[in-house]
PDB file of N, CA and C in Angstrom:
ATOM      1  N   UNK A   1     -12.821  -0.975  12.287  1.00  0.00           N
ATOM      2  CA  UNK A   1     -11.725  -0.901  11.340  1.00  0.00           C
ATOM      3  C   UNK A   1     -10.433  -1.210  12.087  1.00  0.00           C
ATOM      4  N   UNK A   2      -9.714  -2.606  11.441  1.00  0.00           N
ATOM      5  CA  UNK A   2      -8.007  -2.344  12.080  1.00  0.00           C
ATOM      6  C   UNK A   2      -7.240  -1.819  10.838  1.00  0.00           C
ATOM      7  N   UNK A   3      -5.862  -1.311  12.142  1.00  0.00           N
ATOM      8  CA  UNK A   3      -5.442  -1.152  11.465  1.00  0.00           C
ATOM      9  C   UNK A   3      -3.926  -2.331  10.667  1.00  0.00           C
ATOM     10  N   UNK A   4      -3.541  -1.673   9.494  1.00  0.00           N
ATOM     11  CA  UNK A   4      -2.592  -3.051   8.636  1.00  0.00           C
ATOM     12  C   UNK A   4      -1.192  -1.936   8.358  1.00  0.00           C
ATOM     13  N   UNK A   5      -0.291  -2.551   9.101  1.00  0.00           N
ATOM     14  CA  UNK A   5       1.261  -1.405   9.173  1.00  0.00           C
ATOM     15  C   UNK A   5       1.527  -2.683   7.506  1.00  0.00           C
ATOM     16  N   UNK A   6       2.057  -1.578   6.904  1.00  0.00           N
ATOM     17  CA  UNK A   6       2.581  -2.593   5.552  1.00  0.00           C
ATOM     18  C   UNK A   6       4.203  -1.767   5.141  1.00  0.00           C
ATOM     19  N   UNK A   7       4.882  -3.074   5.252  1.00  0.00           N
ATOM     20  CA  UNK A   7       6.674  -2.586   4.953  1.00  0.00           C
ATOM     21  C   UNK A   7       6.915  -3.068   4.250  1.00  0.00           C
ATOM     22  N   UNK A   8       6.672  -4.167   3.247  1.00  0.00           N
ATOM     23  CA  UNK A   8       6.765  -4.254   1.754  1.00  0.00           C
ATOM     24  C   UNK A   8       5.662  -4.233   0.840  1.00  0.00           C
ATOM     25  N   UNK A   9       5.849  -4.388  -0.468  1.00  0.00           N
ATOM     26  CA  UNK A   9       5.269  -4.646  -1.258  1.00  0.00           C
ATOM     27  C   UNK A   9       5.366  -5.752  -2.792  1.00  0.00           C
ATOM     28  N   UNK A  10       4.992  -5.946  -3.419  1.00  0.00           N
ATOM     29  CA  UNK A  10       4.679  -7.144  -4.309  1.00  0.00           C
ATOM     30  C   UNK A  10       4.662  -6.054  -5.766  1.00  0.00           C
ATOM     31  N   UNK A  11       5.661  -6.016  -6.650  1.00  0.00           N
ATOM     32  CA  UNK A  11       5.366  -5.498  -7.811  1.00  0.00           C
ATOM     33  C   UNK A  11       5.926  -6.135  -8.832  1.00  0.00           C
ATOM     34  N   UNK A  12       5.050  -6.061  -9.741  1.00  0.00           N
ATOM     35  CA  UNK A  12       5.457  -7.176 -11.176  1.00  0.00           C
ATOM     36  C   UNK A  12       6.545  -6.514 -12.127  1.00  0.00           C
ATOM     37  N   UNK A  13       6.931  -6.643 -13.293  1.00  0.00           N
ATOM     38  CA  UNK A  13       8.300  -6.263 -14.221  1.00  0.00           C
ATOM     39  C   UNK A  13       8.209  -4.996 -14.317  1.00  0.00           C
ATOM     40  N   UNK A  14       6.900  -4.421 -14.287  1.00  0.00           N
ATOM     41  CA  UNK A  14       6.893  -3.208 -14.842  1.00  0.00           C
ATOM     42  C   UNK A  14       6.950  -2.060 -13.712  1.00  0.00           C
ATOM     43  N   UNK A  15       7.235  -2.549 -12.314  1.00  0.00           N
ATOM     44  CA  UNK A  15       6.382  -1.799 -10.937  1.00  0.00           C
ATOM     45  C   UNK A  15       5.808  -1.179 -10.471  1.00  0.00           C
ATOM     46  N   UNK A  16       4.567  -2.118 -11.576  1.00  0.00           N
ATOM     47  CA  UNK A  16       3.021  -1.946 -10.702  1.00  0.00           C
ATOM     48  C   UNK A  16       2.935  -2.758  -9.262  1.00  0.00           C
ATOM     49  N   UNK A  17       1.876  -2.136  -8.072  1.00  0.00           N
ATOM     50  CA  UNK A  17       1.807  -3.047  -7.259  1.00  0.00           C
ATOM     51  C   UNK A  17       0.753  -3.832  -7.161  1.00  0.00           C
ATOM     52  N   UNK A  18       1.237  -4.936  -6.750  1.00  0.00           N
ATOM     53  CA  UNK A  18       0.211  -6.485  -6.921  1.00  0.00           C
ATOM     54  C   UNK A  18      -0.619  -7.035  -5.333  1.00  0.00           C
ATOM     55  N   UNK A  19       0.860  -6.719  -4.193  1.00  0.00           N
ATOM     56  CA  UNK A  19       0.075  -7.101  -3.428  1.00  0.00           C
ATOM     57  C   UNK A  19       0.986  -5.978  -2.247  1.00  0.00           C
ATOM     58  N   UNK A  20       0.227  -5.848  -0.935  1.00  0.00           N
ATOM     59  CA  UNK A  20       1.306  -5.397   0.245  1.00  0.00           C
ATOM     60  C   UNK A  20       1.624  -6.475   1.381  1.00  0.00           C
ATOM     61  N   UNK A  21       2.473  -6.229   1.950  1.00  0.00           N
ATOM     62  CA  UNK A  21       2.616  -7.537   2.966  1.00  0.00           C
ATOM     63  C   UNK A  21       3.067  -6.812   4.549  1.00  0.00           C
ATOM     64  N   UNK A  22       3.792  -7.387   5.217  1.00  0.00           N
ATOM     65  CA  UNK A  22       4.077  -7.449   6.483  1.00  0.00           C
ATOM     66  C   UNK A  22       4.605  -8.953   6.752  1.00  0.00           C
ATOM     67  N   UNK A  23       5.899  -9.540   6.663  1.00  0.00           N
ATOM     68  CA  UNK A  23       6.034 -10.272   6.977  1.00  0.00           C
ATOM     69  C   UNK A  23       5.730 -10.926   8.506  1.00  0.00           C
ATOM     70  N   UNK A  24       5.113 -11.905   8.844  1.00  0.00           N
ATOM     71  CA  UNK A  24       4.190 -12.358  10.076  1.00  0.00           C
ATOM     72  C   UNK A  24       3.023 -12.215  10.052  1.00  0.00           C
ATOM     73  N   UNK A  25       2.632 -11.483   9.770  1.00  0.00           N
ATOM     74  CA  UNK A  25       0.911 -10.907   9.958  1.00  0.00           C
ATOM     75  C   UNK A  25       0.215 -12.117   9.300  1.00  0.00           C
ATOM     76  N   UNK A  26      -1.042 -12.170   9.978  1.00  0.00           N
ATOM     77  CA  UNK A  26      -2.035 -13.128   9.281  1.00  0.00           C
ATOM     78  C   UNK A  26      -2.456 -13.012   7.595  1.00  0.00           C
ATOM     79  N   UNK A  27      -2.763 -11.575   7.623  1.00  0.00           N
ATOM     80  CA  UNK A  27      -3.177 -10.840   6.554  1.00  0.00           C
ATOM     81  C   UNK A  27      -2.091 -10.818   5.737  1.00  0.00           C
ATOM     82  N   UNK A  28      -0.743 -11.219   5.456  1.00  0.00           N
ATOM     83  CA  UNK A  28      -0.001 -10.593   4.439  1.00  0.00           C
ATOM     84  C   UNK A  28       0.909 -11.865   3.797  1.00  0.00           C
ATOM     85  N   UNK A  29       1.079 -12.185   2.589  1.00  0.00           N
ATOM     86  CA  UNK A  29       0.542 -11.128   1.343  1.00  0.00           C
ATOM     87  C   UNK A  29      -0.824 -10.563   1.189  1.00  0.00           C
ATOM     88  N   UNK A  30      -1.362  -9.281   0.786  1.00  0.00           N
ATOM     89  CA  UNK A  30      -2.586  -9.125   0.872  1.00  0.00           C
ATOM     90  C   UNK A  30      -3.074  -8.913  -0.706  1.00  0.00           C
ATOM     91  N   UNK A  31      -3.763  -9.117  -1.472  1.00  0.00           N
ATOM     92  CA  UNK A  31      -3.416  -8.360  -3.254  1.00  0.00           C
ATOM     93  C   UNK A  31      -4.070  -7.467  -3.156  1.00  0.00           C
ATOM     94  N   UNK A  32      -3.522  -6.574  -4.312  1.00  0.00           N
ATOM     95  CA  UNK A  32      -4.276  -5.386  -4.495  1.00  0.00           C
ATOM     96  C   UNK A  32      -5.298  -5.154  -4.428  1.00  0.00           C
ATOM     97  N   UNK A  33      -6.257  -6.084  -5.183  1.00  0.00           N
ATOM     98  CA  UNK A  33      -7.497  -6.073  -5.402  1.00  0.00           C
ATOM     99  C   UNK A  33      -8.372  -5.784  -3.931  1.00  0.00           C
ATOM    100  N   UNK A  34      -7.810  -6.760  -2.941  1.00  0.00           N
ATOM    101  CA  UNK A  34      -8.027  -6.802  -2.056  1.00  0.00           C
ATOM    102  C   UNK A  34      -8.122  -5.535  -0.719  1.00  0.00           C
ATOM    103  N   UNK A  35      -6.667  -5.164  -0.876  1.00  0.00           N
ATOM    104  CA  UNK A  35      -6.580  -4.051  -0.200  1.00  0.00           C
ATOM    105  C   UNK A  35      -7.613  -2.917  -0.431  1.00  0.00           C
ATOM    106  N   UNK A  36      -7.617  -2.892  -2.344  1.00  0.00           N
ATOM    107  CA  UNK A  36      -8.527  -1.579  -2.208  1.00  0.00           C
ATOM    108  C   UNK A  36      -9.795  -1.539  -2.071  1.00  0.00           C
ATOM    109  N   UNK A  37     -10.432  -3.111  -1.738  1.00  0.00           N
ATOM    110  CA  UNK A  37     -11.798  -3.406  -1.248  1.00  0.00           C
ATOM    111  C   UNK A  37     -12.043  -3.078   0.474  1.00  0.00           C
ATOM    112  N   UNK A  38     -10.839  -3.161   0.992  1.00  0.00           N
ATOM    113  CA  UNK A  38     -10.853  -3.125   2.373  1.00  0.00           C
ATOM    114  C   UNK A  38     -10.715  -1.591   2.495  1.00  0.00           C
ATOM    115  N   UNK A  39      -9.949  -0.982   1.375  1.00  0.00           N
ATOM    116  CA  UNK A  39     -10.277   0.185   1.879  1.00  0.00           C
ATOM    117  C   UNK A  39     -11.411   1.422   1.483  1.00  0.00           C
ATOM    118  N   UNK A  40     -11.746   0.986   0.659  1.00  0.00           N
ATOM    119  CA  UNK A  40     -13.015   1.608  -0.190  1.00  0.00           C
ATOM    120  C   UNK A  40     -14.388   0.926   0.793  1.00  0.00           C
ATOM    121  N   UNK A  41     -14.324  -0.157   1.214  1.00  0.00           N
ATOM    122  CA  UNK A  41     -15.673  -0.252   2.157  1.00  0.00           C
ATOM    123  C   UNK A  41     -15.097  -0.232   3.954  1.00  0.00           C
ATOM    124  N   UNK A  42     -13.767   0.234   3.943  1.00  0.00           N
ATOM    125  CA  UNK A  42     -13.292   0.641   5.528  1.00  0.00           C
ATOM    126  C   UNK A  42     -13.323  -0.098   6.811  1.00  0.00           C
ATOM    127  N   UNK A  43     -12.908  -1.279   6.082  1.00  0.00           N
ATOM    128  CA  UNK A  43     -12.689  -2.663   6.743  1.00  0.00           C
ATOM    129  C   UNK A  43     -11.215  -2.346   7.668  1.00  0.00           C
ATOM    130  N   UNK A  44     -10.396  -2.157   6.560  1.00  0.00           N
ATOM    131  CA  UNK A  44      -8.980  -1.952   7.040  1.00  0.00           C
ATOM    132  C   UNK A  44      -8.732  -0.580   6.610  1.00  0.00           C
ATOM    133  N   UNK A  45      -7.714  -0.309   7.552  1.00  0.00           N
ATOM    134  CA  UNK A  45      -6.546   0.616   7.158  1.00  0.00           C
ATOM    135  C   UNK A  45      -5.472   0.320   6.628  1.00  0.00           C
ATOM    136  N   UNK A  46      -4.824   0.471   5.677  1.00  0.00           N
ATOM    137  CA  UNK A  46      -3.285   0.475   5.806  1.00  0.00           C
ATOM    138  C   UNK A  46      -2.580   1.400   5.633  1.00  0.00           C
ATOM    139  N   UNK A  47      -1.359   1.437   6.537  1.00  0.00           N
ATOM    140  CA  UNK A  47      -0.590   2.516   6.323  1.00  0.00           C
ATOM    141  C   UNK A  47       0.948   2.183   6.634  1.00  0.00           C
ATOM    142  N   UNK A  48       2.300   3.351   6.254  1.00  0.00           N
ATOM    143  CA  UNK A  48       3.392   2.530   6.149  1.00  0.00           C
ATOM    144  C   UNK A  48       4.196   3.451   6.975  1.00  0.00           C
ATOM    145  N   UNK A  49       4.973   3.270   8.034  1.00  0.00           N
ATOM    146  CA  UNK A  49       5.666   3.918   8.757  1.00  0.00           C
ATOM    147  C   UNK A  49       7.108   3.977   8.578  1.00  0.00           C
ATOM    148  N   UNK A  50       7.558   5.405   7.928  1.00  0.00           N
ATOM    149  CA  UNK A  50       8.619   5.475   7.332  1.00  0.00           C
ATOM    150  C   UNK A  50      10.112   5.813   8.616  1.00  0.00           C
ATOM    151  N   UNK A  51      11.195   5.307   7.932  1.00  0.00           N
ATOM    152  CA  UNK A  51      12.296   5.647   9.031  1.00  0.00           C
ATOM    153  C   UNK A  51      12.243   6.544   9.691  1.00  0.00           C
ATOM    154  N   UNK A  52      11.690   7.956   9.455  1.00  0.00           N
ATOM    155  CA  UNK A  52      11.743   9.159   9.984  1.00  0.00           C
ATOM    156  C   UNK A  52      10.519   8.952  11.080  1.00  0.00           C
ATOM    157  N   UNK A  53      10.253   8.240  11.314  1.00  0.00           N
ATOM    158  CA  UNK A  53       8.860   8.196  12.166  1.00  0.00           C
ATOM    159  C   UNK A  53       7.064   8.036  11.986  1.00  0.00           C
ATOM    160  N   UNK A  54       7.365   9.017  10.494  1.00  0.00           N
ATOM    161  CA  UNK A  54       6.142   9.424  10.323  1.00  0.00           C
ATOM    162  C   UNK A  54       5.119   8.587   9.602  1.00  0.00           C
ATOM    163  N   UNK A  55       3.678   8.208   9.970  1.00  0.00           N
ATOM    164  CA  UNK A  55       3.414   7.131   9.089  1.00  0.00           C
ATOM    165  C   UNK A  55       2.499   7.627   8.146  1.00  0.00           C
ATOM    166  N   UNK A  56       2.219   7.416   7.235  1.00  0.00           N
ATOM    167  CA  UNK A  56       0.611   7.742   5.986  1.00  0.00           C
ATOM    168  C   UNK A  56       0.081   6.580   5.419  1.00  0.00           C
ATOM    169  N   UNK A  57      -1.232   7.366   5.263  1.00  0.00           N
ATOM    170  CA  UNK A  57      -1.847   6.049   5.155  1.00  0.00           C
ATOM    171  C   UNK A  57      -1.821   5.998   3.386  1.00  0.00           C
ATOM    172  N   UNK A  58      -2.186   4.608   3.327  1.00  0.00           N
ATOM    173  CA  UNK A  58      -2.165   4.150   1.831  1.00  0.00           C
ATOM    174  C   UNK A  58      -3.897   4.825   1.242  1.00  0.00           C
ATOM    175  N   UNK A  59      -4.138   5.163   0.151  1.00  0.00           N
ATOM    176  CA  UNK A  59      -5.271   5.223  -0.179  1.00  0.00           C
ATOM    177  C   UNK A  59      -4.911   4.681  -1.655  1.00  0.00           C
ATOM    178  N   UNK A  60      -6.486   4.884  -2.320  1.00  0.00           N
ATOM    179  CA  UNK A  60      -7.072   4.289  -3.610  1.00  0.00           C
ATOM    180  C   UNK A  60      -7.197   5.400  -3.920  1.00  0.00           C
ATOM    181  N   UNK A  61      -6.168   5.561  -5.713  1.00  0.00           N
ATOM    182  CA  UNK A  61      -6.591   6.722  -6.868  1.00  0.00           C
ATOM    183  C   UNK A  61      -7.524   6.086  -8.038  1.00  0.00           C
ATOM    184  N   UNK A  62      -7.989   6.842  -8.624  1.00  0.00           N
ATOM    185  CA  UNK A  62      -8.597   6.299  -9.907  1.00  0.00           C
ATOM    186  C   UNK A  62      -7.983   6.979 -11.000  1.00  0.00           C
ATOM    187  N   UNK A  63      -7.342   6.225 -11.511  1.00  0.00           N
ATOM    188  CA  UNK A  63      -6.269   6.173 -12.724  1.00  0.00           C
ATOM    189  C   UNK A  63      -7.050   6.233 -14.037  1.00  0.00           C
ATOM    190  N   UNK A  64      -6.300   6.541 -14.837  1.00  0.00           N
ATOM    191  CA  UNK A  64      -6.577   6.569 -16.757  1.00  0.00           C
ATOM    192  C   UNK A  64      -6.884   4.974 -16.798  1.00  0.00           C
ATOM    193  N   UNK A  65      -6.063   4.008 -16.205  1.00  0.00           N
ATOM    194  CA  UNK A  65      -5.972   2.521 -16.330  1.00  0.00           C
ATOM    195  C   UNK A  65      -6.376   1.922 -15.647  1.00  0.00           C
ATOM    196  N   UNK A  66      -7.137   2.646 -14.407  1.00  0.00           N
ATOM    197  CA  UNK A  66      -7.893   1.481 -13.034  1.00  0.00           C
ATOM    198  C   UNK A  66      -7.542   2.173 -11.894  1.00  0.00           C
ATOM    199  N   UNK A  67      -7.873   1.510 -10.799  1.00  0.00           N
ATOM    200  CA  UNK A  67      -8.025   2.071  -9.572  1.00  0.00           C
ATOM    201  C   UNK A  67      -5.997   1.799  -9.344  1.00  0.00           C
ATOM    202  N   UNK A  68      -5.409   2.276  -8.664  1.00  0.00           N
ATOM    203  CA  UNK A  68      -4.835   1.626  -8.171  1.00  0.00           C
ATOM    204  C   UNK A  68      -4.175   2.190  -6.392  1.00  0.00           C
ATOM    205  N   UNK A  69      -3.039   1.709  -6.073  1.00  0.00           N
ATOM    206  CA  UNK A  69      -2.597   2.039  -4.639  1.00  0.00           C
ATOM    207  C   UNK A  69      -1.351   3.119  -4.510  1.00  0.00           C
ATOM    208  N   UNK A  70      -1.821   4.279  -3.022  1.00  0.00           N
ATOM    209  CA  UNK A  70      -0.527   5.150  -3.262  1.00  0.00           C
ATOM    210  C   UNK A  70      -0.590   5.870  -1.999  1.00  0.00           C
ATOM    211  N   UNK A  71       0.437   6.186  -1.499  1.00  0.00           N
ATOM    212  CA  UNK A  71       0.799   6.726  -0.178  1.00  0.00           C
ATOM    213  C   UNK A  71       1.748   8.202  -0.652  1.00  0.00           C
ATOM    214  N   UNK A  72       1.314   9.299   0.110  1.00  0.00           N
ATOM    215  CA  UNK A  72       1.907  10.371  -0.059  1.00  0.00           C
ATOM    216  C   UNK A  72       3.176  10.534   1.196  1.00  0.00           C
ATOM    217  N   UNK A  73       4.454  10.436   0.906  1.00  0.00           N
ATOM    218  CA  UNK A  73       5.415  10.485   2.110  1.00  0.00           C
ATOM    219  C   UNK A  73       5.721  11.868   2.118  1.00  0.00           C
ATOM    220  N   UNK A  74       5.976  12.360   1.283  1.00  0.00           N
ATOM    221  CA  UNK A  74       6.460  13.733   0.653  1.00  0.00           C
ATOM    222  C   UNK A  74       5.993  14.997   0.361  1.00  0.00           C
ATOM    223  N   UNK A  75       6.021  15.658  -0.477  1.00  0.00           N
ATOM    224  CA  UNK A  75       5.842  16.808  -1.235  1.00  0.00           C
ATOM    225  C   UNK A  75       5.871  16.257  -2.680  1.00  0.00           C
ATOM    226  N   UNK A  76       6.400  14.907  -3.102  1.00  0.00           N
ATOM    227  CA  UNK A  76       6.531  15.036  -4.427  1.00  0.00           C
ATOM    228  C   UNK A  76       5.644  14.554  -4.917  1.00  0.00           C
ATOM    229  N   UNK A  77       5.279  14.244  -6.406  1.00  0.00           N
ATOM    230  CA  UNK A  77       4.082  13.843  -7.326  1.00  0.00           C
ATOM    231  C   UNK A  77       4.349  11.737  -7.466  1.00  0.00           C
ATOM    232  N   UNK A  78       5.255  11.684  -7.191  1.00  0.00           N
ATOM    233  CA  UNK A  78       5.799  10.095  -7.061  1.00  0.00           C
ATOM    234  C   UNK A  78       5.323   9.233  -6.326  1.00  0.00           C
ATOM    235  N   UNK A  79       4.730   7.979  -6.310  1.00  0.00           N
ATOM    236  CA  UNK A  79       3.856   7.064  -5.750  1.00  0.00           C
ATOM    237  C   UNK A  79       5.090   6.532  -4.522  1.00  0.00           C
ATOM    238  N   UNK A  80       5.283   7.254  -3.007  1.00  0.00           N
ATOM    239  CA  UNK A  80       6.318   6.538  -2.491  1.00  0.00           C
ATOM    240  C   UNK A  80       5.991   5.056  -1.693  1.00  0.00           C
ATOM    241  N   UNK A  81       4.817   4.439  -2.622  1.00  0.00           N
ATOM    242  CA  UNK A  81       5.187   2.668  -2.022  1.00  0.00           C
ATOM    243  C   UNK A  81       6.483   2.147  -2.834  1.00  0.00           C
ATOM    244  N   UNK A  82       6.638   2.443  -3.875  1.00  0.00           N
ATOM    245  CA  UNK A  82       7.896   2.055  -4.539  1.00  0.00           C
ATOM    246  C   UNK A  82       8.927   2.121  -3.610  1.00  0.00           C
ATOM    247  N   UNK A  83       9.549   3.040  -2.909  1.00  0.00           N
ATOM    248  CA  UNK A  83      10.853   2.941  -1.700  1.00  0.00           C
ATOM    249  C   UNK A  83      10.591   1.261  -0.909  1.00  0.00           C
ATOM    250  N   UNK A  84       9.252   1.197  -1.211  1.00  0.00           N
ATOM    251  CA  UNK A  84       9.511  -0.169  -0.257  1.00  0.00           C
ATOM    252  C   UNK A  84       9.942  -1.131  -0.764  1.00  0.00           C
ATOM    253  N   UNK A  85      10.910  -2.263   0.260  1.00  0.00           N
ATOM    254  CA  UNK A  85      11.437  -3.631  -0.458  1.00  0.00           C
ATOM    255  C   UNK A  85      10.357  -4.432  -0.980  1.00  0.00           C
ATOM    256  N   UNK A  86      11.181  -4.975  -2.004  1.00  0.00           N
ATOM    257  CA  UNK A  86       9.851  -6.253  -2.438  1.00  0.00           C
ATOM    258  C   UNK A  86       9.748  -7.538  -1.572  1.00  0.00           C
ATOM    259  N   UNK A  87       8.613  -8.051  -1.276  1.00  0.00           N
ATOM    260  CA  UNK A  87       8.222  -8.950  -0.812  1.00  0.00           C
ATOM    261  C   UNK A  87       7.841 -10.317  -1.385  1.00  0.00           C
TER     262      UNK A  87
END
């Protein structure tokens, strides 16, 4: 398993996310779909290292509407990939 540092993300009108990136990396743009295949069979990691130092990793929820992507930075109930710039 490597690991994938991801500092933006890809979200459409409504901001859902579509894809994560890393500008340079081979791997990035990566799409969603994608990511949560890499991480559901543990190909990749990704995870996002916030100003304060600290990094978490991204995982896969299963939603009312589908799987989708979410990183816990906090204490709060809020999906914090959103803080990231779009890519």
């Amino acid at each position: 398993m490597s690991d994938r540092e991801v500092k933006k993300t890809k979200k459409d009108g409504e901001g859902d996310i579509l894809a994560l990136c890393n500008t340079g990396e081979h791997w990035s743009p990566r799409r969603k779909v994608d990511v949560i295949s890499d991480i559901e069979s543990r190909v990749h990691r990704y995870f996002v290292r916030w100003p304060e130092g600290n990094a978490t990793d991204i995982h896969v929820v299963n939603g009312s509407s589908g799987k989708y992507l979410r990183t816990d930075r906090d204490n709060t109930t809020r999906n914090n990939l959103d803080d990231l710039p779009g890519c």
